[in-house]
PDB file of N, CA and C in Angstrom:
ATOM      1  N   UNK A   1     -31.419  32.943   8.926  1.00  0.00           N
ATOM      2  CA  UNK A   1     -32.203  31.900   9.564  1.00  0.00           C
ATOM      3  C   UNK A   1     -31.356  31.218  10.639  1.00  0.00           C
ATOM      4  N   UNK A   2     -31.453  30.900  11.697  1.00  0.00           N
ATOM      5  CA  UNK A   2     -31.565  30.342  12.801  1.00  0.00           C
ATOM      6  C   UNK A   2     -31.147  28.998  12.628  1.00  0.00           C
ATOM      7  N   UNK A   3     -29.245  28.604  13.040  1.00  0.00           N
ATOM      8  CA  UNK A   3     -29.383  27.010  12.773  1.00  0.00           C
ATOM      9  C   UNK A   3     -30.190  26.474  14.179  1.00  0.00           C
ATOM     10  N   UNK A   4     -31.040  24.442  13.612  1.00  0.00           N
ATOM     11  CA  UNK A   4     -31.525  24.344  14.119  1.00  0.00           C
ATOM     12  C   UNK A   4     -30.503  23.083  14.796  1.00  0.00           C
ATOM     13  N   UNK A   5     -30.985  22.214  16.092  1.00  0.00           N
ATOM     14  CA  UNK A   5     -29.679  21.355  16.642  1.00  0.00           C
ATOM     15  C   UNK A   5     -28.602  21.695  17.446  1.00  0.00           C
ATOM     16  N   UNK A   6     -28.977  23.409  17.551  1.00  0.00           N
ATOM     17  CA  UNK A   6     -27.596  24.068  18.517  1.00  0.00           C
ATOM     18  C   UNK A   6     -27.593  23.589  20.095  1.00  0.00           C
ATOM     19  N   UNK A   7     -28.818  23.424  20.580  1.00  0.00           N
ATOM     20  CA  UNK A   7     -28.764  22.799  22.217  1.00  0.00           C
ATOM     21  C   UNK A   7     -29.423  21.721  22.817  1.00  0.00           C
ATOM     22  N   UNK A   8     -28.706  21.407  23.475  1.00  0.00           N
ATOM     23  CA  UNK A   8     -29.398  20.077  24.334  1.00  0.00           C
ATOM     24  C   UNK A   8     -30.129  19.831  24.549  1.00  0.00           C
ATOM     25  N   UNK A   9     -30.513  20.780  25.959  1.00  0.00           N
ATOM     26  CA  UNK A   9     -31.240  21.070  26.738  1.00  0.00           C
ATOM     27  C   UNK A   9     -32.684  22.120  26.010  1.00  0.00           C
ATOM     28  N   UNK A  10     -32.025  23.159  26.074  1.00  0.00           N
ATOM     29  CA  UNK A  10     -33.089  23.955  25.402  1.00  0.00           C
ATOM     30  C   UNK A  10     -33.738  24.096  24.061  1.00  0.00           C
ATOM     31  N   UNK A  11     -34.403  24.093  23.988  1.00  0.00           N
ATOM     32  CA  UNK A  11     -34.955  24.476  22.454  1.00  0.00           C
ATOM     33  C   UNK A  11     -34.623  25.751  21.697  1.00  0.00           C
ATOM     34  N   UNK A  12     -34.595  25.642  20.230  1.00  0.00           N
ATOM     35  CA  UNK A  12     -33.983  26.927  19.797  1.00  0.00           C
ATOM     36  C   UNK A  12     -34.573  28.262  19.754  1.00  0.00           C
ATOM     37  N   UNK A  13     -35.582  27.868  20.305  1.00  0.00           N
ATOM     38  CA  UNK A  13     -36.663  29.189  21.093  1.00  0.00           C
ATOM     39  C   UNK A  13     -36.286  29.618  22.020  1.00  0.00           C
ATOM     40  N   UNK A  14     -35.389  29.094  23.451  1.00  0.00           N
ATOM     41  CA  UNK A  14     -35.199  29.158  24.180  1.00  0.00           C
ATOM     42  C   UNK A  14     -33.698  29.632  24.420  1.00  0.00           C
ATOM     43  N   UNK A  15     -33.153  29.208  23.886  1.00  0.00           N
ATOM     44  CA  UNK A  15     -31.353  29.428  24.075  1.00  0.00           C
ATOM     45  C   UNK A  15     -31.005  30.891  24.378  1.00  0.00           C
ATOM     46  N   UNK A  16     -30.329  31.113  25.357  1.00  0.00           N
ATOM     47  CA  UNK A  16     -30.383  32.306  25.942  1.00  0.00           C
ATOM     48  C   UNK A  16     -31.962  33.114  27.167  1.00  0.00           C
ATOM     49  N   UNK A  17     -32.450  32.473  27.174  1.00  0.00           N
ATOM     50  CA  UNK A  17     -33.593  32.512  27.617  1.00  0.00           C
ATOM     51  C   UNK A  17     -33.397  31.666  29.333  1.00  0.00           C
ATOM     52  N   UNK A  18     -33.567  32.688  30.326  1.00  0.00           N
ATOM     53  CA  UNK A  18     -32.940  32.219  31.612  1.00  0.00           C
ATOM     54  C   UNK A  18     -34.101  31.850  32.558  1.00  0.00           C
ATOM     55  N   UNK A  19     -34.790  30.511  32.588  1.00  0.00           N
ATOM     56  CA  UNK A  19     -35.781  29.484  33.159  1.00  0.00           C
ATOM     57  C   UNK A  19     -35.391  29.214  34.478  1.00  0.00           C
ATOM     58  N   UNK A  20     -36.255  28.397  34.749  1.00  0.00           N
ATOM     59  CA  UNK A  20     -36.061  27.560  36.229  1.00  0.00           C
ATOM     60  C   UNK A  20     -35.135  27.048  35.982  1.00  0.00           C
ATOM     61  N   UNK A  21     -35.562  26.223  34.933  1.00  0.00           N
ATOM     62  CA  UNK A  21     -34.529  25.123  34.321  1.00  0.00           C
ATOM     63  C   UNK A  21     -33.245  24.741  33.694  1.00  0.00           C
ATOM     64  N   UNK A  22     -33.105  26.081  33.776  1.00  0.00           N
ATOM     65  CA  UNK A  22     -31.426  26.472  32.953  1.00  0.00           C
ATOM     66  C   UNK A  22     -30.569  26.362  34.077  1.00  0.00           C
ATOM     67  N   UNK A  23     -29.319  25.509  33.369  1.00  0.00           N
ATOM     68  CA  UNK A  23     -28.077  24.794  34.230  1.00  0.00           C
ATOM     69  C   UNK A  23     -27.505  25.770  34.019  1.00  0.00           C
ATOM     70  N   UNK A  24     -26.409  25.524  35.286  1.00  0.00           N
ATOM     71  CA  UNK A  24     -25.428  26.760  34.889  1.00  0.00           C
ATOM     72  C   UNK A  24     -24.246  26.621  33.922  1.00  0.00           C
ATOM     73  N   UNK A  25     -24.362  25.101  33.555  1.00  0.00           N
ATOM     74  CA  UNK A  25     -22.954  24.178  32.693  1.00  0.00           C
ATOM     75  C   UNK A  25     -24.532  25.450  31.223  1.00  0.00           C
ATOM     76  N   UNK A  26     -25.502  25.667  31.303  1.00  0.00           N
ATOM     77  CA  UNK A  26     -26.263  26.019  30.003  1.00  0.00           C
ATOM     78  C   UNK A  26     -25.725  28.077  29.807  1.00  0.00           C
ATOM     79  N   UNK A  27     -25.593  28.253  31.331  1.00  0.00           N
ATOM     80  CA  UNK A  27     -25.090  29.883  31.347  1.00  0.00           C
ATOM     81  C   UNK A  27     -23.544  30.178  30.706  1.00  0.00           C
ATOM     82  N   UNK A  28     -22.777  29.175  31.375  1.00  0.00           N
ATOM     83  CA  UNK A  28     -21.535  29.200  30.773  1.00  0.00           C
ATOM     84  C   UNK A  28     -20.876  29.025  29.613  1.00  0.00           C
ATOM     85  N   UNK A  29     -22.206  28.011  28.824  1.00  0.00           N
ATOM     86  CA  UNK A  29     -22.490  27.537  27.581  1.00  0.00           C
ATOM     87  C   UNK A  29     -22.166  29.018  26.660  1.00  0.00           C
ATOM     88  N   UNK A  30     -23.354  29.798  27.294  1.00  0.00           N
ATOM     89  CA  UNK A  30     -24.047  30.665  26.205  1.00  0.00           C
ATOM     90  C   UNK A  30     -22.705  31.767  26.502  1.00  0.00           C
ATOM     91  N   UNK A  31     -21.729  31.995  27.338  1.00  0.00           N
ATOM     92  CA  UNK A  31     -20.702  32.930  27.481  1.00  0.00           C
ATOM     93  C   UNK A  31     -20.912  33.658  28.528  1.00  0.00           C
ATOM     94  N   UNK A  32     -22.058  33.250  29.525  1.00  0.00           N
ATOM     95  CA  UNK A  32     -21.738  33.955  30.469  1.00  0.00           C
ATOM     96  C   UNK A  32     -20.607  33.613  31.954  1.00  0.00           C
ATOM     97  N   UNK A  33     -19.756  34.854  32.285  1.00  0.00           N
ATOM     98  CA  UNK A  33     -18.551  34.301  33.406  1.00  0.00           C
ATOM     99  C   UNK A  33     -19.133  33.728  34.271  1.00  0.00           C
ATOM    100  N   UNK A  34     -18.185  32.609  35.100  1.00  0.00           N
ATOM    101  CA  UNK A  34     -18.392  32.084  36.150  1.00  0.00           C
ATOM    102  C   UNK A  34     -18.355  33.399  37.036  1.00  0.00           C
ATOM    103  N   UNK A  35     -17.740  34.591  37.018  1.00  0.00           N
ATOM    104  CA  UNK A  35     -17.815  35.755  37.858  1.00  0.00           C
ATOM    105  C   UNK A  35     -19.405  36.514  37.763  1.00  0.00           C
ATOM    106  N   UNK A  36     -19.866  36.290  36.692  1.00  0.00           N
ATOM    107  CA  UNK A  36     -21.067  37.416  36.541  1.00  0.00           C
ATOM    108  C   UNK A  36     -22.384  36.409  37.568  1.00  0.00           C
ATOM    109  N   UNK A  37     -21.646  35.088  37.744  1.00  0.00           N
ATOM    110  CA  UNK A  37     -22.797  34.112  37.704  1.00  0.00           C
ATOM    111  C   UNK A  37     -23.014  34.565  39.053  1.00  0.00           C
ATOM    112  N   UNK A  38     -21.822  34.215  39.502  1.00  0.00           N
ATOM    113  CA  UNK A  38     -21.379  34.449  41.382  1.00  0.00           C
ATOM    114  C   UNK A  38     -21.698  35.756  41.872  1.00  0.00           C
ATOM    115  N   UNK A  39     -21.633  37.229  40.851  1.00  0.00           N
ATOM    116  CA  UNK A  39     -22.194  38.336  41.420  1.00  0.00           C
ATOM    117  C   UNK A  39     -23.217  38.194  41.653  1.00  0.00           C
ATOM    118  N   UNK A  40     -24.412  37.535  40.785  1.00  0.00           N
ATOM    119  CA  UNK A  40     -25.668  37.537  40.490  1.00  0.00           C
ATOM    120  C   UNK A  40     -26.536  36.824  41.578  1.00  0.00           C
ATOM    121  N   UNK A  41     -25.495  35.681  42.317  1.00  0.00           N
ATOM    122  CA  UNK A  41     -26.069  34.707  43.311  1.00  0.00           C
ATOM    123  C   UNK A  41     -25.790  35.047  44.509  1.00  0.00           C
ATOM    124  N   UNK A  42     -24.578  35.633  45.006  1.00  0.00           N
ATOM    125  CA  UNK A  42     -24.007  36.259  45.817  1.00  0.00           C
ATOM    126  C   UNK A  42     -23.555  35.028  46.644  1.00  0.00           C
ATOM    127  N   UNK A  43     -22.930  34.060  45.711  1.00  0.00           N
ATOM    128  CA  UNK A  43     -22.561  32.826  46.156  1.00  0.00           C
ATOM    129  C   UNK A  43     -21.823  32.084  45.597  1.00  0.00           C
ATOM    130  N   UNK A  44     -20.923  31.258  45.549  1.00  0.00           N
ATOM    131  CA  UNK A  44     -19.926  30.192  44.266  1.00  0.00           C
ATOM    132  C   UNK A  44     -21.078  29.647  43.472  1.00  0.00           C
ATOM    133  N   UNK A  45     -20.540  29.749  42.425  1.00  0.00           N
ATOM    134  CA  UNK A  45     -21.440  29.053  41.358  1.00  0.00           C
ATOM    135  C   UNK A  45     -21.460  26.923  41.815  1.00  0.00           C
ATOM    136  N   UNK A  46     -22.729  26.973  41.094  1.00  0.00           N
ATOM    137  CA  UNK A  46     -23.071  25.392  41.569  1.00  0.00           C
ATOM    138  C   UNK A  46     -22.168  24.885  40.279  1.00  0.00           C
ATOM    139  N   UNK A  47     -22.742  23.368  40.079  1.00  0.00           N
ATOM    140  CA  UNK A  47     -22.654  22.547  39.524  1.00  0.00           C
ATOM    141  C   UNK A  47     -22.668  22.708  38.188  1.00  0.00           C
ATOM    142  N   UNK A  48     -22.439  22.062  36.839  1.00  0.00           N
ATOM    143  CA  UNK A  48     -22.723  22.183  35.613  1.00  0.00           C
ATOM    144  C   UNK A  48     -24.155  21.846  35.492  1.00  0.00           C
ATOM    145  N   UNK A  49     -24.427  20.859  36.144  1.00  0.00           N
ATOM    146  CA  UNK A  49     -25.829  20.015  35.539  1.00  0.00           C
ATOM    147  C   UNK A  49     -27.296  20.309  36.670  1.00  0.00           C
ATOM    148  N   UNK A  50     -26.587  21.557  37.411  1.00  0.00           N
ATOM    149  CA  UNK A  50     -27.593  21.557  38.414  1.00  0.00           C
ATOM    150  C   UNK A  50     -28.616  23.173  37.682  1.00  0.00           C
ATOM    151  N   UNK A  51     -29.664  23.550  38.051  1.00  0.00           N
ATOM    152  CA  UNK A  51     -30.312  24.323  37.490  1.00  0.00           C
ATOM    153  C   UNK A  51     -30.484  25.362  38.176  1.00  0.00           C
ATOM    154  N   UNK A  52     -30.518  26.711  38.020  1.00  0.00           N
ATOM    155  CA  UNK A  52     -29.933  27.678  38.854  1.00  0.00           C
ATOM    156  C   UNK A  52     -31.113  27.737  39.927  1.00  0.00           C
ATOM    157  N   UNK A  53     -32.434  27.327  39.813  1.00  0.00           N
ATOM    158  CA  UNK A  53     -33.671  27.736  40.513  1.00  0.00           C
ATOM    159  C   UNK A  53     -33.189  26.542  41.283  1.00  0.00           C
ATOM    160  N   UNK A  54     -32.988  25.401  41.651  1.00  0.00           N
ATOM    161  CA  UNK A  54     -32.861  24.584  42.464  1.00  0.00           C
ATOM    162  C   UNK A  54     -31.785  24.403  43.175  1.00  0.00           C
ATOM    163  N   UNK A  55     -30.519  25.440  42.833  1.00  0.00           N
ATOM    164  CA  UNK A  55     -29.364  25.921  43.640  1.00  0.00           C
ATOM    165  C   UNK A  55     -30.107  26.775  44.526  1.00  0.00           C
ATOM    166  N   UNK A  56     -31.071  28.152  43.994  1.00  0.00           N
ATOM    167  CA  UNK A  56     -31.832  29.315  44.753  1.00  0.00           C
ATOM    168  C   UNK A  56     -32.449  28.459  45.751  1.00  0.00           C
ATOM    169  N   UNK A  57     -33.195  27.644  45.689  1.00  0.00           N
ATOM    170  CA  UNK A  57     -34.008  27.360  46.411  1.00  0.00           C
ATOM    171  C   UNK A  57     -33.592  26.173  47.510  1.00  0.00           C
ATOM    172  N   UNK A  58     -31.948  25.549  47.324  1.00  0.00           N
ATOM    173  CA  UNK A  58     -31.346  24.484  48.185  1.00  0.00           C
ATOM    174  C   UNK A  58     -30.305  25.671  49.105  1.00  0.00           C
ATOM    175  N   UNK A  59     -30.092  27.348  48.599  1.00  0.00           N
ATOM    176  CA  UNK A  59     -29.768  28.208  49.319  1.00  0.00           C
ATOM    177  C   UNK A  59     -30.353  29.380  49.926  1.00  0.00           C
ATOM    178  N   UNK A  60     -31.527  29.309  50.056  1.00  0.00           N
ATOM    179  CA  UNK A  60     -32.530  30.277  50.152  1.00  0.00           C
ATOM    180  C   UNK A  60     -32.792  31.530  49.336  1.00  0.00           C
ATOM    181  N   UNK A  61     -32.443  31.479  48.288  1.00  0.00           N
ATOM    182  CA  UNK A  61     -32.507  32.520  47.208  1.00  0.00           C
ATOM    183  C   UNK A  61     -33.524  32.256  46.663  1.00  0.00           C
ATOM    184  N   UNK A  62     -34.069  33.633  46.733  1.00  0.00           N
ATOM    185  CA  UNK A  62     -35.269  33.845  45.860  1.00  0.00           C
ATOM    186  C   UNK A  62     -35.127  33.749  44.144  1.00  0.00           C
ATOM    187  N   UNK A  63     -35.307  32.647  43.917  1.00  0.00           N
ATOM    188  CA  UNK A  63     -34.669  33.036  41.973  1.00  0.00           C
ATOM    189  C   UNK A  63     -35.016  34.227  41.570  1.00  0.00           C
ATOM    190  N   UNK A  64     -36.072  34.450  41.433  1.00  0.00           N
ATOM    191  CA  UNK A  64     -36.828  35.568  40.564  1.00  0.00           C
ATOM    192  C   UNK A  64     -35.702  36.816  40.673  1.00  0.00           C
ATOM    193  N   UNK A  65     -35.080  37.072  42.041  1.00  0.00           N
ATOM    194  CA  UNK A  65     -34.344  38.419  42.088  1.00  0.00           C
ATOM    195  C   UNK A  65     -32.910  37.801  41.391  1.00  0.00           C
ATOM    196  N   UNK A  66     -32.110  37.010  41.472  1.00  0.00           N
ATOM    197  CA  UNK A  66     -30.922  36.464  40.659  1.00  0.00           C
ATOM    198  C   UNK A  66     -31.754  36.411  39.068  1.00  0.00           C
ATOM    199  N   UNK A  67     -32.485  36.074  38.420  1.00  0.00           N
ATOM    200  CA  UNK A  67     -32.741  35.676  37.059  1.00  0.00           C
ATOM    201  C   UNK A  67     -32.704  37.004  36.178  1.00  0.00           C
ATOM    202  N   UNK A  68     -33.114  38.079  36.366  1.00  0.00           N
ATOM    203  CA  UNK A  68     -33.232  39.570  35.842  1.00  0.00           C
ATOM    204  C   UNK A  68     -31.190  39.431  35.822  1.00  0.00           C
ATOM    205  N   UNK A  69     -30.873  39.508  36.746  1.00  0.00           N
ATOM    206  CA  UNK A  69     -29.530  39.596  36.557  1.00  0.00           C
ATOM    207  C   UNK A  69     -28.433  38.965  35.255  1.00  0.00           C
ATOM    208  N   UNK A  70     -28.813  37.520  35.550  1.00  0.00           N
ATOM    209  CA  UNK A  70     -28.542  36.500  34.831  1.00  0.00           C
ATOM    210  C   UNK A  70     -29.159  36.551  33.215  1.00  0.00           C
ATOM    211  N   UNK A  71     -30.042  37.112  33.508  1.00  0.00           N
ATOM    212  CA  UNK A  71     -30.672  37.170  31.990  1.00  0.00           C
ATOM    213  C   UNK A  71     -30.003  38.461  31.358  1.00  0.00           C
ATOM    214  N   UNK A  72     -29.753  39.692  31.810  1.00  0.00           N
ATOM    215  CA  UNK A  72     -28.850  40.323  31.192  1.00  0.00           C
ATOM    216  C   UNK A  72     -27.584  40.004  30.938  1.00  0.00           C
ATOM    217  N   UNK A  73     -26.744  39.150  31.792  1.00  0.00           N
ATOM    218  CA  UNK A  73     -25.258  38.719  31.634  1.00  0.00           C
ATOM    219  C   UNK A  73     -25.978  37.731  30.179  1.00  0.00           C
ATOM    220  N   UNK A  74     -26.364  36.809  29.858  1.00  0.00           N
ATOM    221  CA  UNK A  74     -26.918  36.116  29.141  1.00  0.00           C
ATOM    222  C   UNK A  74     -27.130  37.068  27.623  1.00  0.00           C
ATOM    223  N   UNK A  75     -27.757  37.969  27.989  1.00  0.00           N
ATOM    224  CA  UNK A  75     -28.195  38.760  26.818  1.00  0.00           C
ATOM    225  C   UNK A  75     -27.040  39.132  25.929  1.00  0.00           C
ATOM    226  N   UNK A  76     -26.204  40.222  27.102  1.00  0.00           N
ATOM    227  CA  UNK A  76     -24.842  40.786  26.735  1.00  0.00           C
ATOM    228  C   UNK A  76     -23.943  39.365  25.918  1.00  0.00           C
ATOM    229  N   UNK A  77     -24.087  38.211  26.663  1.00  0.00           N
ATOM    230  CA  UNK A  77     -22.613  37.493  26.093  1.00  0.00           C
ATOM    231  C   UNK A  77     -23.341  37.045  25.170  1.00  0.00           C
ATOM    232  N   UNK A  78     -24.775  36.917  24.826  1.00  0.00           N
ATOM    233  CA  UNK A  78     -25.126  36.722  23.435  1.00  0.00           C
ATOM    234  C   UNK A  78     -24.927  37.177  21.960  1.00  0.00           C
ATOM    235  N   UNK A  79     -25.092  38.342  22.253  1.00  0.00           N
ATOM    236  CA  UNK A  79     -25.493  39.321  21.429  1.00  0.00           C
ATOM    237  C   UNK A  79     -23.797  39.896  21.517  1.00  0.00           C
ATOM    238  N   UNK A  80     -22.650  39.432  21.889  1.00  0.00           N
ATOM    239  CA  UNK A  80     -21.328  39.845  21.482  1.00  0.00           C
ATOM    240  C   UNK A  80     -20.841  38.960  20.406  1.00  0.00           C
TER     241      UNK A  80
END
């Protein structure tokens, strides 16, 4: 069973689960590199508290094509 109380931000439905709304202080959380983040964006990683769709969209990145990425780095450092 699933402890419950593990995240902040997300719900325990959600954890690992790569949203609009997921910070990147929430990617780094879950084990993914500041390197996988930066391949994925093709850019320095933002802020802790900033959310990766509103970095995409204050740099003209389309999220949708970075999130497939991110959600596998996510998956992998999960599931290690």
């Amino acid at each position: 069973m699933p402890k419950s109380g593990t995240a902040e931000e997300h719900s325990e439905a959600e954890i690992g689960q790569v949203r609009g709304k997921t910070t990147f202080g929430e990617l780094l959380d879950w084990g993914v590199s500041k390197e996988e983040i930066e391949q994925a964006l093709g850019l320095p990683i933002g802020k802790a508290g900033i959310s990766v769709r509103d970095y995409c969209i204050d740099n003209g990145i389309e999220f949708s094509t970075v999130k497939g990425a991110l959600q596998e780095a996510a998956d992998q450092a999960l599931n290690n």
